[in-house]
N, C-alpha and C. Protein backbone atom coordinates (compact mmCIF):
# COMPACT_ATOMS: atom_id res chain seq x y z
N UNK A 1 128.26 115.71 73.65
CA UNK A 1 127.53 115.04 74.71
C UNK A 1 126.13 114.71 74.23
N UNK A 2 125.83 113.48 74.33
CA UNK A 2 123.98 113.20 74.10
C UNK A 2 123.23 113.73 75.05
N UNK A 3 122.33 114.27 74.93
CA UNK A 3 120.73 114.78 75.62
C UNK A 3 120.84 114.29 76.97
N UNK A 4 121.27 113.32 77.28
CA UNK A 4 121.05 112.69 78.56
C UNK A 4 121.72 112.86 79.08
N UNK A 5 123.22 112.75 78.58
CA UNK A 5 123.98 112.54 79.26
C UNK A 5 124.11 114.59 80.04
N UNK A 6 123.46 115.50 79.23
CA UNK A 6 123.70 116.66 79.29
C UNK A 6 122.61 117.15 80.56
N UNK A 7 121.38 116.36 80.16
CA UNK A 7 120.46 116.60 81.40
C UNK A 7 120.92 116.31 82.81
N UNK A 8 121.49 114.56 82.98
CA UNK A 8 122.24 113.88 83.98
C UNK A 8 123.33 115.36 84.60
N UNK A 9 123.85 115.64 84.06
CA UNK A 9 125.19 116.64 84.11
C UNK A 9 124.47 117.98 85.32
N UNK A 10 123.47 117.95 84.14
CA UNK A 10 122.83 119.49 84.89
C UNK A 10 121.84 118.90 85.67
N UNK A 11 121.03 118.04 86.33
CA UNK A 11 120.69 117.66 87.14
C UNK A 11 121.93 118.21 88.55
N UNK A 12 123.02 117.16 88.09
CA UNK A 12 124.19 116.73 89.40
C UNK A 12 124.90 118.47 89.28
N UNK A 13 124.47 118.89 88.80
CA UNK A 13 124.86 120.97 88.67
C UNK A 13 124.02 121.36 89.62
N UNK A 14 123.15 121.32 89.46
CA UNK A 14 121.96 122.04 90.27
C UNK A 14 122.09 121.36 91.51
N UNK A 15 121.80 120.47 91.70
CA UNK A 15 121.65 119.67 93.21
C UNK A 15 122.93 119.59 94.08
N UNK A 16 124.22 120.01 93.46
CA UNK A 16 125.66 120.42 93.79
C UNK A 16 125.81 121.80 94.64
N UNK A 17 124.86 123.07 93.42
CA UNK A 17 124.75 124.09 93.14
C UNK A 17 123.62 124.66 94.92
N UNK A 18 122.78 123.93 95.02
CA UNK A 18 121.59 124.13 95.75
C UNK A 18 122.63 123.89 97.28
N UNK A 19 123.33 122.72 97.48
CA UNK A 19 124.16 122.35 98.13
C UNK A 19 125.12 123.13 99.03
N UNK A 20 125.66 124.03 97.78
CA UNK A 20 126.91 124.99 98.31
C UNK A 20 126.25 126.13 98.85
N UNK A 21 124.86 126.69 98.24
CA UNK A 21 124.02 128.03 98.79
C UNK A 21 123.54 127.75 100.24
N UNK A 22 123.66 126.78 100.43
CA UNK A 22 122.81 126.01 101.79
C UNK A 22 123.71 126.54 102.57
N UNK A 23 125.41 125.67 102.19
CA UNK A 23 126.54 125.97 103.64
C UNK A 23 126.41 127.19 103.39
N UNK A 24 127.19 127.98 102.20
CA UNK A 24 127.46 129.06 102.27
C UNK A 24 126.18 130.33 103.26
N UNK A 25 125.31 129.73 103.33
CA UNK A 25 124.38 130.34 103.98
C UNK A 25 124.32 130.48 105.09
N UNK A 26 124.58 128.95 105.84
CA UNK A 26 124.51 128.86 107.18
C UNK A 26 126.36 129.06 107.77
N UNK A 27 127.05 129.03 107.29
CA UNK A 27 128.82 129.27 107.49
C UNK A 27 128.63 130.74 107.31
N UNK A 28 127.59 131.41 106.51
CA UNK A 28 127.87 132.81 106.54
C UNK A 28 129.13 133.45 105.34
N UNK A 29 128.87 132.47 104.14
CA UNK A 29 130.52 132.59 103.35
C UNK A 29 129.47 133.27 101.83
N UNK A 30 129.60 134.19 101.71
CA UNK A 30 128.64 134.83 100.38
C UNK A 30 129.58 134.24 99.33
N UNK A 31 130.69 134.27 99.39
CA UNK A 31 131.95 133.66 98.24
C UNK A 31 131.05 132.34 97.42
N UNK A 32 131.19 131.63 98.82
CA UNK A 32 130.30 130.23 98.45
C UNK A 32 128.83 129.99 98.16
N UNK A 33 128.41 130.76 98.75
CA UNK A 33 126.84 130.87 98.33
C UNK A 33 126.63 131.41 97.09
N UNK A 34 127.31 132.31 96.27
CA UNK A 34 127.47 132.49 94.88
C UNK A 34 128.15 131.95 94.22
N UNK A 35 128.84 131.14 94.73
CA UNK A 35 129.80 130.00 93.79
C UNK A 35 128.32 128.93 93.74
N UNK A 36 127.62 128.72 94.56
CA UNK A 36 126.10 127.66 94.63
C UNK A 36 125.50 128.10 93.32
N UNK A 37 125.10 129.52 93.79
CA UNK A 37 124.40 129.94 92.64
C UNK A 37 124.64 129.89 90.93
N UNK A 38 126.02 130.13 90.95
CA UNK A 38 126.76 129.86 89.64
C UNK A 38 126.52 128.35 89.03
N UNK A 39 126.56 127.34 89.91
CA UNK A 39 126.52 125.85 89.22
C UNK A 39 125.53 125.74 89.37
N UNK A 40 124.40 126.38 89.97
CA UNK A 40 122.67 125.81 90.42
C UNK A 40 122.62 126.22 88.26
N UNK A 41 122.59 127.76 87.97
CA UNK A 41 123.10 128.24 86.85
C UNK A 41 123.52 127.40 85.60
N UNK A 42 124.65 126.96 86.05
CA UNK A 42 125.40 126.28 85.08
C UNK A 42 124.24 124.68 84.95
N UNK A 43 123.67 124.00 85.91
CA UNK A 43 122.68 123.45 85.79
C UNK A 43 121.47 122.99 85.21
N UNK A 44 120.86 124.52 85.14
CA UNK A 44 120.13 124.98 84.31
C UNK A 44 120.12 124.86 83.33
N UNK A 45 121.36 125.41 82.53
CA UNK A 45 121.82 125.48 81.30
C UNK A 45 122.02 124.15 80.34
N UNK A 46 122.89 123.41 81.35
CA UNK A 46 123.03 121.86 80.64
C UNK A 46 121.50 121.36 80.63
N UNK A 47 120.59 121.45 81.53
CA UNK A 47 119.41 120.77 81.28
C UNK A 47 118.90 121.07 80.28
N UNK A 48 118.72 122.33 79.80
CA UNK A 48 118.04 123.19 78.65
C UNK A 48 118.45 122.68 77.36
N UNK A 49 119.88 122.46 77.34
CA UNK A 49 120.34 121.88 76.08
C UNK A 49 120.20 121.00 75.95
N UNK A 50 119.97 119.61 76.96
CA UNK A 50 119.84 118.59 76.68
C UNK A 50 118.31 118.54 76.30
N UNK A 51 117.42 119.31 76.89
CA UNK A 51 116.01 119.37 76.41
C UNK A 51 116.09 119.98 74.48
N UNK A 52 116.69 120.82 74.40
CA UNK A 52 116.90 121.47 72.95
C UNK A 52 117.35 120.23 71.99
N UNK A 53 118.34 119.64 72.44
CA UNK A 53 118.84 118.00 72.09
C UNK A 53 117.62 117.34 71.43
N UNK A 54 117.13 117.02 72.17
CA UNK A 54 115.90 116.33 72.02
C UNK A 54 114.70 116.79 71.31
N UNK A 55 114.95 118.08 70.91
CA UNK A 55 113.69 118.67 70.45
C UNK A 55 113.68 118.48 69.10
N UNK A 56 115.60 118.70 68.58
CA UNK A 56 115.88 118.82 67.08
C UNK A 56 116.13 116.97 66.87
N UNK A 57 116.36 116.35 67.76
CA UNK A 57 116.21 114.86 67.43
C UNK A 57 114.73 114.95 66.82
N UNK A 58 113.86 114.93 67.69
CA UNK A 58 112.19 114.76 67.41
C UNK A 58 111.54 115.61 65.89
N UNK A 59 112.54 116.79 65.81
CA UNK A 59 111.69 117.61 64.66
C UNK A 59 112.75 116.93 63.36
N UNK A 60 114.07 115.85 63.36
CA UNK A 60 114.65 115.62 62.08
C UNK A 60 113.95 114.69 62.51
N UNK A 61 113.32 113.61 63.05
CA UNK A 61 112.58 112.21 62.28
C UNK A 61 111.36 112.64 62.15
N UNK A 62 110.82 113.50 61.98
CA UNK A 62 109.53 113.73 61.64
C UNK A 62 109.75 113.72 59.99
């Protein structure tokens, strides 16, 4: 996956992720509210790499 496309990914993770903690919150479903937390998580993660992506792009054309 390219940088972007990995950030894009974990962007739509997190804002998915933030989503499910909300119902699960107000439905009262902890199942789901930690299933939120897990992709808010998984989110995170893709963003990070796509930032890391970009870092080793920038430090090989130097």
């Amino acid at each position: 996956m390219s940088s972007t496309t990995d950030k894009v990914k974990g962007t739509a993770n997190q804002a998915i992720g933030k989503v499910k903690q909300g119902v699960g919150e107000a439905t009262d479903d902890p199942a789901l509210k930690g299933e939120g937390k897990l992709q808010e998580a998984k989110g995170d993660l893709q963003k990070a790499v796509g930032k890391a992506k970009d870092a080793v792009k920038k430090a090989a054309d130097l």
